[in-house]
C-alpha atoms as a PDB file:
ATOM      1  CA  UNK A   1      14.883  11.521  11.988  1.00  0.00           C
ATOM      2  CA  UNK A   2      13.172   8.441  10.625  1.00  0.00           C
ATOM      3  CA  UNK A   3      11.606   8.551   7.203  1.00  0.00           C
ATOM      4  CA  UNK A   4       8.365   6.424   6.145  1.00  0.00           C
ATOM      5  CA  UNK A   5       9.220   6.298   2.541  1.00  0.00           C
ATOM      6  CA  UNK A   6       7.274   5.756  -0.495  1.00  0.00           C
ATOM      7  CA  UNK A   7       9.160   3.650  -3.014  1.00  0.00           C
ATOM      8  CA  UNK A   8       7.744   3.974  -6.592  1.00  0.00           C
ATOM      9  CA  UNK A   9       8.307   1.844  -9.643  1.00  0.00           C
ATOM     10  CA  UNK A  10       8.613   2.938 -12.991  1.00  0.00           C
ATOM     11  CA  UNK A  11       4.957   1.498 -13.774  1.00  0.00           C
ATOM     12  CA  UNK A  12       3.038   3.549 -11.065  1.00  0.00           C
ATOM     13  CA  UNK A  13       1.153   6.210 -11.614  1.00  0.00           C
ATOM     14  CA  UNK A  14       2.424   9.467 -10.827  1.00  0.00           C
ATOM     15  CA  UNK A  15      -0.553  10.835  -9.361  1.00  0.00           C
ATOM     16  CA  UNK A  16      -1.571   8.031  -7.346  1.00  0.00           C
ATOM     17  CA  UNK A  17       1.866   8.411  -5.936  1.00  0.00           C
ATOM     18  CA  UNK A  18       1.625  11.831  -5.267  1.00  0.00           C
ATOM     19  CA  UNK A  19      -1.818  11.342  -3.582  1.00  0.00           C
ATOM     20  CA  UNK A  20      -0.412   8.587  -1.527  1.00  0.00           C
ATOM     21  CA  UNK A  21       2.390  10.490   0.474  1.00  0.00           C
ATOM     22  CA  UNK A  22       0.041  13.302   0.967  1.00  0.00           C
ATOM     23  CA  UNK A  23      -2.216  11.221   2.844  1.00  0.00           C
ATOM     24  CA  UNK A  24       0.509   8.930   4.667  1.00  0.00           C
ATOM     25  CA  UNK A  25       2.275  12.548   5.883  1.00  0.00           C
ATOM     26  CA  UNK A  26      -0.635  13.740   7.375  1.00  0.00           C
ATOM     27  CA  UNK A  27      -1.974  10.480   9.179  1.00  0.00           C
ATOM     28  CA  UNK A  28       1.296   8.557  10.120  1.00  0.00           C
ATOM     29  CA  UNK A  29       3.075  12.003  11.515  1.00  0.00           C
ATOM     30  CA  UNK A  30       6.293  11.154   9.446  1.00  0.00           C
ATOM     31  CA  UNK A  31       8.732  12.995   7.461  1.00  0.00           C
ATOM     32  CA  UNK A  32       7.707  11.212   3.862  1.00  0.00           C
ATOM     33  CA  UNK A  33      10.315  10.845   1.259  1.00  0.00           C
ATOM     34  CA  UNK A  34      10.422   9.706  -1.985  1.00  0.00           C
ATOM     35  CA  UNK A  35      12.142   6.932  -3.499  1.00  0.00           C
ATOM     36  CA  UNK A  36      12.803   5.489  -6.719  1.00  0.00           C
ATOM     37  CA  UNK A  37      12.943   1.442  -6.947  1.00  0.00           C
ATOM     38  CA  UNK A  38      13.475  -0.988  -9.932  1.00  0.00           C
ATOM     39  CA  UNK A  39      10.099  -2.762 -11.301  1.00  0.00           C
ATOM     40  CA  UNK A  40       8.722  -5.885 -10.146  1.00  0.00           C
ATOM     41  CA  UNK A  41       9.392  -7.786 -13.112  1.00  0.00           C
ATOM     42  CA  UNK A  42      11.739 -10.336 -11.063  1.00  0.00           C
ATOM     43  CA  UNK A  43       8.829 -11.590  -9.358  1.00  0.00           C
ATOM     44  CA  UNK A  44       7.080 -12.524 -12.286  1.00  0.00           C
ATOM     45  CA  UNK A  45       5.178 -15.647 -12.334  1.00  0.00           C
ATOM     46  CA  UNK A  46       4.826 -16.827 -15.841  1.00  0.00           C
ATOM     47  CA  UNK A  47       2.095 -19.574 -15.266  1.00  0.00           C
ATOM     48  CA  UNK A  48       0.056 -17.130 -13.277  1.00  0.00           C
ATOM     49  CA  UNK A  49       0.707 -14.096 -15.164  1.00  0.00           C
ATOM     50  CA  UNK A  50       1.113 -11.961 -12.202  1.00  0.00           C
ATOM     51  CA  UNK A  51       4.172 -10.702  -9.853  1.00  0.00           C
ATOM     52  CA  UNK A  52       4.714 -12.707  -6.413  1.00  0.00           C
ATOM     53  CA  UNK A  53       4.418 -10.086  -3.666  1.00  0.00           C
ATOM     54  CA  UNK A  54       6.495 -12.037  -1.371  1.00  0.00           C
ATOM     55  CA  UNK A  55       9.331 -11.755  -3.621  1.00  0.00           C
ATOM     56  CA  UNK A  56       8.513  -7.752  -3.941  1.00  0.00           C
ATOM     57  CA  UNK A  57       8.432  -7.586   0.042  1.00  0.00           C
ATOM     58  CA  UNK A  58      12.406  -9.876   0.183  1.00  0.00           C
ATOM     59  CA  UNK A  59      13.372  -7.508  -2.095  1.00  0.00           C
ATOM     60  CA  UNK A  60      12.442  -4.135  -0.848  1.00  0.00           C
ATOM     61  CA  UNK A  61      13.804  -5.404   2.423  1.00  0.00           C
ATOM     62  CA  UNK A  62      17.284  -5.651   1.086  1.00  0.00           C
ATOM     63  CA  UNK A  63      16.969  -1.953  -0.084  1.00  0.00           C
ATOM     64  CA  UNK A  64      15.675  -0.095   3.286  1.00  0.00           C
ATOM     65  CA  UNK A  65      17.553   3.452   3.078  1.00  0.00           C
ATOM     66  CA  UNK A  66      19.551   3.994   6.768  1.00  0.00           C
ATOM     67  CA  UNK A  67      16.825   6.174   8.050  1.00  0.00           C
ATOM     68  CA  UNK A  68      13.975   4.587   6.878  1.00  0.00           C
ATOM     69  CA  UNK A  69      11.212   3.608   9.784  1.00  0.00           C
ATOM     70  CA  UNK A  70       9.153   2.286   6.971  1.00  0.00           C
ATOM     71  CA  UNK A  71       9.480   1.508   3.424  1.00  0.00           C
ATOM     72  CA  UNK A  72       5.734   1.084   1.157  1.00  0.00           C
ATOM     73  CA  UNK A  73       6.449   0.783  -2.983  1.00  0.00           C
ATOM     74  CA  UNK A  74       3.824   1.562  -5.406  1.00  0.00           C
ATOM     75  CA  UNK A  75       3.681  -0.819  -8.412  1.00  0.00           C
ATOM     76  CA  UNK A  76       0.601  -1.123 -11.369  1.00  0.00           C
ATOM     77  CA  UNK A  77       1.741  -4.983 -11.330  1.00  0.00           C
ATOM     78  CA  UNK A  78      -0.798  -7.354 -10.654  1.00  0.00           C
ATOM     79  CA  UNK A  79       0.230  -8.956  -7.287  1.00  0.00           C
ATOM     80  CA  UNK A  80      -0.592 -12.292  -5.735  1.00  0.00           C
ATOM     81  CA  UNK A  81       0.137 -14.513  -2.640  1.00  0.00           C
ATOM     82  CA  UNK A  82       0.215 -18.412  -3.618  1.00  0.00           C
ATOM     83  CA  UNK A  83      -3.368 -19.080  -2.162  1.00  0.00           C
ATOM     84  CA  UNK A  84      -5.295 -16.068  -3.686  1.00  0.00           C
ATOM     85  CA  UNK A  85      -6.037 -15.432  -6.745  1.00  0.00           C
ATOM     86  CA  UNK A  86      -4.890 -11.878  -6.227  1.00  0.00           C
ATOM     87  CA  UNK A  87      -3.890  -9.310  -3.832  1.00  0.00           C
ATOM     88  CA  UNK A  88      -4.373  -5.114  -3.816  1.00  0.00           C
ATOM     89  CA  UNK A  89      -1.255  -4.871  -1.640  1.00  0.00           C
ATOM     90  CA  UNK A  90       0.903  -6.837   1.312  1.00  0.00           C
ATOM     91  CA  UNK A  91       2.782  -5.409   4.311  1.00  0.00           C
ATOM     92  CA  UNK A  92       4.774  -7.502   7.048  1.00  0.00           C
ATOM     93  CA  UNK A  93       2.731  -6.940  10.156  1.00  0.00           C
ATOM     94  CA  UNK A  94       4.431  -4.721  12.427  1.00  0.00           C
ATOM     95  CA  UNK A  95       7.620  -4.810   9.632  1.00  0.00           C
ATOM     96  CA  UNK A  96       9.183  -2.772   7.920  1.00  0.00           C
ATOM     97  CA  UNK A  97       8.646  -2.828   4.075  1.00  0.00           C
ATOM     98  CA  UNK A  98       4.713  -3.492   1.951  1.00  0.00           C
ATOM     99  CA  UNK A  99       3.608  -3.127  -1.168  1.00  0.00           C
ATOM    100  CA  UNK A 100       0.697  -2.060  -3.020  1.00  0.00           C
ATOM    101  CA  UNK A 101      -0.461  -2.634  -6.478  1.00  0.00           C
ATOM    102  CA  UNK A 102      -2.657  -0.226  -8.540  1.00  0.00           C
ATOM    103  CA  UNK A 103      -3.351  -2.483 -11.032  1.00  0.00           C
ATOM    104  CA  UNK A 104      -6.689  -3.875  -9.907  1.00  0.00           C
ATOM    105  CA  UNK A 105      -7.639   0.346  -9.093  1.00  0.00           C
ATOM    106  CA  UNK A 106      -8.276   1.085 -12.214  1.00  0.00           C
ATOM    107  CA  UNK A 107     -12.079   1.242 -13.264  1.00  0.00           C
ATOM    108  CA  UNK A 108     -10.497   0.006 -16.787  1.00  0.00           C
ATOM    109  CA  UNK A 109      -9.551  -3.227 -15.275  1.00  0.00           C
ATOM    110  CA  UNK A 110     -12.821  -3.870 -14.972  1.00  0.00           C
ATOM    111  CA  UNK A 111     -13.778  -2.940 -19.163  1.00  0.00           C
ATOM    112  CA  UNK A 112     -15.337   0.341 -17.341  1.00  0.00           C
ATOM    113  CA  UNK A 113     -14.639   4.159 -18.765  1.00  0.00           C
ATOM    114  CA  UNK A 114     -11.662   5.542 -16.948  1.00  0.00           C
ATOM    115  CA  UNK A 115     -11.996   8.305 -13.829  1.00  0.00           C
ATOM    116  CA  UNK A 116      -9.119   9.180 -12.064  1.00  0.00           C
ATOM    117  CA  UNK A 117     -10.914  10.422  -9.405  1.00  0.00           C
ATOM    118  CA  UNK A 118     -11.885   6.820  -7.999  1.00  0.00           C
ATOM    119  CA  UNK A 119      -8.627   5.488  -8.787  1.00  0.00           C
ATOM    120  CA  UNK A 120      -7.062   7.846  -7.037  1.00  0.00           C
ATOM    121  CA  UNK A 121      -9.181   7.201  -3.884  1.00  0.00           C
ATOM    122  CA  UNK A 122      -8.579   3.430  -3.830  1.00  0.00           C
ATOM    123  CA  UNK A 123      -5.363   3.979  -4.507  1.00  0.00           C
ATOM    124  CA  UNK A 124      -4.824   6.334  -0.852  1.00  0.00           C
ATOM    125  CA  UNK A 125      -7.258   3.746   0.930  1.00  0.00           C
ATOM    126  CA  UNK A 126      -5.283   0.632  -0.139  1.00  0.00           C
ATOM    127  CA  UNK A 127      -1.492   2.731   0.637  1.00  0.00           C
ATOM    128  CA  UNK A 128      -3.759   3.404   4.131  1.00  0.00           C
ATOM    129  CA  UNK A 129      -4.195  -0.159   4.492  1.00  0.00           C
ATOM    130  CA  UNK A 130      -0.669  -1.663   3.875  1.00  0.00           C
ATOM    131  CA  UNK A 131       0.576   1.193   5.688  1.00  0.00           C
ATOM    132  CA  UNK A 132      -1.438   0.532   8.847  1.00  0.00           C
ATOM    133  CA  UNK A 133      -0.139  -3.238   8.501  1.00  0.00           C
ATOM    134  CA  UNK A 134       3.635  -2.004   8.828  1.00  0.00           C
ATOM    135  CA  UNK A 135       2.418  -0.004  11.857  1.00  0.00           C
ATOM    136  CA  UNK A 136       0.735  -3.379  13.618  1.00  0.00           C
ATOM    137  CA  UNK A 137      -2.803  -2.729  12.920  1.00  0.00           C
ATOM    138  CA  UNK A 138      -4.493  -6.042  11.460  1.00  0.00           C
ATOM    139  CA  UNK A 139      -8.402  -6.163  10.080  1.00  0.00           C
ATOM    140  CA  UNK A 140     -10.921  -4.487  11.259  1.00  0.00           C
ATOM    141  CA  UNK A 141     -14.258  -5.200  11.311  1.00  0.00           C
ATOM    142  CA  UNK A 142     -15.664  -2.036  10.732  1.00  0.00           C
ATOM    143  CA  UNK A 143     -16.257  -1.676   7.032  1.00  0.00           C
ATOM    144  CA  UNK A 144     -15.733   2.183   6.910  1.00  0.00           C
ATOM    145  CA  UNK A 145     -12.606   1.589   8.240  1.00  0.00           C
ATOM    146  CA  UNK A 146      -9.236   1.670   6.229  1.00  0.00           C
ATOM    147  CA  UNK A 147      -7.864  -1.888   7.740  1.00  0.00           C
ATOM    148  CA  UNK A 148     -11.123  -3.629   7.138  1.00  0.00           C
ATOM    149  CA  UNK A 149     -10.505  -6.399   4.683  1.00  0.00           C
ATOM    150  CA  UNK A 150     -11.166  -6.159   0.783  1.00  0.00           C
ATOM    151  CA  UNK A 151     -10.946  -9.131  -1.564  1.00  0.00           C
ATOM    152  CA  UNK A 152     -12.547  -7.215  -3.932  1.00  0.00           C
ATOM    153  CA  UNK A 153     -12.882  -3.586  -5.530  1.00  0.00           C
ATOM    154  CA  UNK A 154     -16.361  -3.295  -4.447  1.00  0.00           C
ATOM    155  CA  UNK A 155     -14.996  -3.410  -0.382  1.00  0.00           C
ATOM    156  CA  UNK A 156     -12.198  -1.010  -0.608  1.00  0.00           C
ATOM    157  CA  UNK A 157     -15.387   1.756  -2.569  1.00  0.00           C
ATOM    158  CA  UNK A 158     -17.302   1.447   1.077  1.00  0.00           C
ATOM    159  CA  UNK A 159     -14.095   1.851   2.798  1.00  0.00           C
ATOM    160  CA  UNK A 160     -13.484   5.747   4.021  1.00  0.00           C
ATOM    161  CA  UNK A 161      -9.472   7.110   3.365  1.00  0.00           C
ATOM    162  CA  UNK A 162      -9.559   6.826   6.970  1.00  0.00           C
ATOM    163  CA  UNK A 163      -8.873   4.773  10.083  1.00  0.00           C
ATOM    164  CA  UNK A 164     -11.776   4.171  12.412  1.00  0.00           C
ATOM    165  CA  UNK A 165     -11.569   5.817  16.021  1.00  0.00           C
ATOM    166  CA  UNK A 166     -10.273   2.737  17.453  1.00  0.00           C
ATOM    167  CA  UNK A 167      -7.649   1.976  14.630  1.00  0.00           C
ATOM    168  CA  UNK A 168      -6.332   5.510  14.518  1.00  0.00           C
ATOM    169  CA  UNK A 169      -6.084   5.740  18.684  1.00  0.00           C
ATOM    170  CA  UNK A 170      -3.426   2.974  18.184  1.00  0.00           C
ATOM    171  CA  UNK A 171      -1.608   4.901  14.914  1.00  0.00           C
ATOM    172  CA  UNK A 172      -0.986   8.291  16.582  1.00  0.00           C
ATOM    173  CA  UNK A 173       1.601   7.827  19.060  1.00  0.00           C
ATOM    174  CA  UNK A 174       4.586   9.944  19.431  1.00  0.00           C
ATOM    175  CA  UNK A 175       6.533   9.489  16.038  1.00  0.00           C
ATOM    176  CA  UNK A 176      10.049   8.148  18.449  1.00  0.00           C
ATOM    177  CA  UNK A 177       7.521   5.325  19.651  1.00  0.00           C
ATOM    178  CA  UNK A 178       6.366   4.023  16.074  1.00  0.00           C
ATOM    179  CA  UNK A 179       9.577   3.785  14.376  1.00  0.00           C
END
């Protein structure tokens, strides 16, 4: 049977981790399994500071287990593309491997007192979000919904840990048809 695993780097938060295959179990309607990958730190960017998810995404690629369907890592790197200034997480569209970064999660990035409960629920919407990217969906423009776009922490609070009705009709298929 396929697998949708969840790849975790030494840096991410055990927790967050935890909370993550939970929810991806119970939505996506695949076996989860864990798996243990090497940190980011080849992608680092030292003019920017940050880790080039791009070079995350090549890499995971190269280490898909046999009977993976899907493959999303959890890093607290700060991630970026080349034309934003940051990103929460990337997927390949309909792919196979994504990746999604807890560092921006954190109320402390922000200079605000800790609570793990909020970080905890970005962290589920965001794996939500990549995860629905791996599975085809692309943005959607209802704000409550998982896949709708966030370029900031303030979008991904109004989002729910959940697909809208339309969004979700497309995720639960048979398991055979979405690997």
């Amino acid at each position: 049977m396929r697998r949708l695993y969840v790849a975790t780097t030494p840096s991410a938060d055990p927790a967050a981790v935890a909370a993550i295959r939970v929810e991806l179990a119970g939505v996506f309607r695949l076996p989860v399994a864990a798996l243990a990958v090497p940190e980011v730190d080849y992608a680092y960017d030292a003019g920017r500071k940050q880790y080039a998810s791009t070079a995350v995404l090549e890499s995971l690629s190269r280490a898909l287990p046999d009977d993976a369907a899907k493959l999303l890592a959890v890093t607290a790197r700060d991630l970026f593309i080349p034309v934003l200034t940051f990103v929460f997480g990337q997927a390949q569209l309909n792919g196979r491997v994504g990746v999604v970064s807890l560092a921006r999660l954190r109320q402390e990035f922000y200079s605000l007192p800790p609570e793990s409960g909020v970080f905890l629920h970005r962290a589920v919407k965001e794996a939500l979000h990549e995860t629905g990217h791996l599975f085809g969906l692309v943005h959607c423009n209802d704000s409550a919904c998982a896949m709708s776009l966030s370029t900031g922490v303030r979008q991904i609070d109004r989002k729910e840990a959940a697909f809208c009705k339309p969004c979700a009709g497309r995720i639960h298929k048979p398991a055979e048809q979405l690997t």
